[in-house]
C-alpha atoms as a PDB file:
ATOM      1  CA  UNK A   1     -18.818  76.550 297.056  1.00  0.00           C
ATOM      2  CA  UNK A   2     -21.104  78.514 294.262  1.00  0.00           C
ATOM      3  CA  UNK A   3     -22.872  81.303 295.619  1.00  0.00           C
ATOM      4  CA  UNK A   4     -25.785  83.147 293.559  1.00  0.00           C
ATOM      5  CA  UNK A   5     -24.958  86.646 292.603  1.00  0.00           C
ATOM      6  CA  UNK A   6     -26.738  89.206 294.623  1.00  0.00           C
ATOM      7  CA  UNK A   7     -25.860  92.209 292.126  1.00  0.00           C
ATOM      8  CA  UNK A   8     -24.683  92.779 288.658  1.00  0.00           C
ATOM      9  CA  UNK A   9     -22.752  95.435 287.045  1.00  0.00           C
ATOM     10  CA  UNK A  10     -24.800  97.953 285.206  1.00  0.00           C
ATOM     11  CA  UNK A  11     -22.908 100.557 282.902  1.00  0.00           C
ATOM     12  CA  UNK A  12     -23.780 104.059 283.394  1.00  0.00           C
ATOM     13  CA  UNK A  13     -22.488 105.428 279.841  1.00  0.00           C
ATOM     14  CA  UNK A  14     -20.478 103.683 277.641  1.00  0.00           C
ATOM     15  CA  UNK A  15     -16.925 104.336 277.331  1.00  0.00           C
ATOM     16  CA  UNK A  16     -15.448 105.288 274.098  1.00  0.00           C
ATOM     17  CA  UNK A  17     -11.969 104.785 272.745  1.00  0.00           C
ATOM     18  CA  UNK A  18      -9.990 108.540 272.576  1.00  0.00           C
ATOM     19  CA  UNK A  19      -6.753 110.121 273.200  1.00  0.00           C
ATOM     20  CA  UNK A  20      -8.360 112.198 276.415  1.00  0.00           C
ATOM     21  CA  UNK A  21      -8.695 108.451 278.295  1.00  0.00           C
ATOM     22  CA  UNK A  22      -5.491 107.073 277.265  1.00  0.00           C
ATOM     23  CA  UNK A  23      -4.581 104.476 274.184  1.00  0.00           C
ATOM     24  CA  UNK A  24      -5.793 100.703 274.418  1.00  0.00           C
ATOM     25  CA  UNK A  25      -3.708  98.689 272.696  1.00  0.00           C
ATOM     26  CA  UNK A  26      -4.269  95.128 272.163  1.00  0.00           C
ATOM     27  CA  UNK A  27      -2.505  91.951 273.560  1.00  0.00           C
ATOM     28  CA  UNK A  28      -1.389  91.395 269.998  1.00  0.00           C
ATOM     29  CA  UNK A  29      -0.482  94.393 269.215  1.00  0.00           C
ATOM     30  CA  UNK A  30       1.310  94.670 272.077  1.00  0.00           C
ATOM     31  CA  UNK A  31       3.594  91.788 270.511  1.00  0.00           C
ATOM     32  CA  UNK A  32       4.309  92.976 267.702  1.00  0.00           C
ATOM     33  CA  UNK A  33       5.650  96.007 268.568  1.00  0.00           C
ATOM     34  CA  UNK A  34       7.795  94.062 271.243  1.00  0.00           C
ATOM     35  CA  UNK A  35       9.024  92.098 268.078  1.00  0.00           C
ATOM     36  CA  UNK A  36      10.046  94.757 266.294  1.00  0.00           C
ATOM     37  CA  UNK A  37      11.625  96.535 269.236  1.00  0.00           C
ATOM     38  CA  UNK A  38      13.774  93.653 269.459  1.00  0.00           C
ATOM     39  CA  UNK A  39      14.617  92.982 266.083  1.00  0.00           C
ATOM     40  CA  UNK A  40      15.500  97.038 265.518  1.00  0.00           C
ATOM     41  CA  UNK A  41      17.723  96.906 268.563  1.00  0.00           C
ATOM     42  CA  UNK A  42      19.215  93.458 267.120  1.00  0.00           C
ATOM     43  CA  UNK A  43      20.083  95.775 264.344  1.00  0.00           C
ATOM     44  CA  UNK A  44      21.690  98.509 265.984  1.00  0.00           C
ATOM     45  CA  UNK A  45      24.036  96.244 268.344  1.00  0.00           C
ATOM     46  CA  UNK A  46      25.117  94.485 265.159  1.00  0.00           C
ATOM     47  CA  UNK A  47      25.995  97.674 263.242  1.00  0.00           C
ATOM     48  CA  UNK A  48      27.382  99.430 266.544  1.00  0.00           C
ATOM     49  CA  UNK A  49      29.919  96.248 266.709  1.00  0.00           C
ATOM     50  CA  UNK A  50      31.395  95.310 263.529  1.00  0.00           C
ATOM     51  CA  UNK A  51      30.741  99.003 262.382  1.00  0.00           C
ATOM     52  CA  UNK A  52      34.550  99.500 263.699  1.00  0.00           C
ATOM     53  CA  UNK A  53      36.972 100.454 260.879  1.00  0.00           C
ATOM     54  CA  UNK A  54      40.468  99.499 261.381  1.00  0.00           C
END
C-alpha cells in the first residue's frame, strides 16, 4: 500500500567534493581500477612463474 509522504528532505548546505570528507569514486571507476588490478597481478604471477632460470 502507497502512503503520501508526510516530510521531505531539505539540504542544509551543500556538500562539496574534497580530500577533508573522503574521495568519491564512481561505480565505473571503481571497475576499472579492479580491471587493472587484475590484469597487473595477472602479470606478476606470470613473470614470478616462468621467471625461474634453470
Amino acid at each position: 500500500m502507497h502512503q503520501k509522504r508526510r516530510h521531505y528532505r531539505v539540504a542544509l548546505r551543500e556538500i562539496k567534493e574534497s580530500p577533508a570528507e573522503g574521495i568519491y569514486v564512481t561505480n565505473e571507476e571503481l571497475r576499472k581500477y579492479g580491471i587493472f588490478a587484475g590484469i597487473v597481478l595477472f602479470l606478476l604471477t606470470v613473470v614470478a612463474v616462468f621467471d625461474r632460470k634453470h
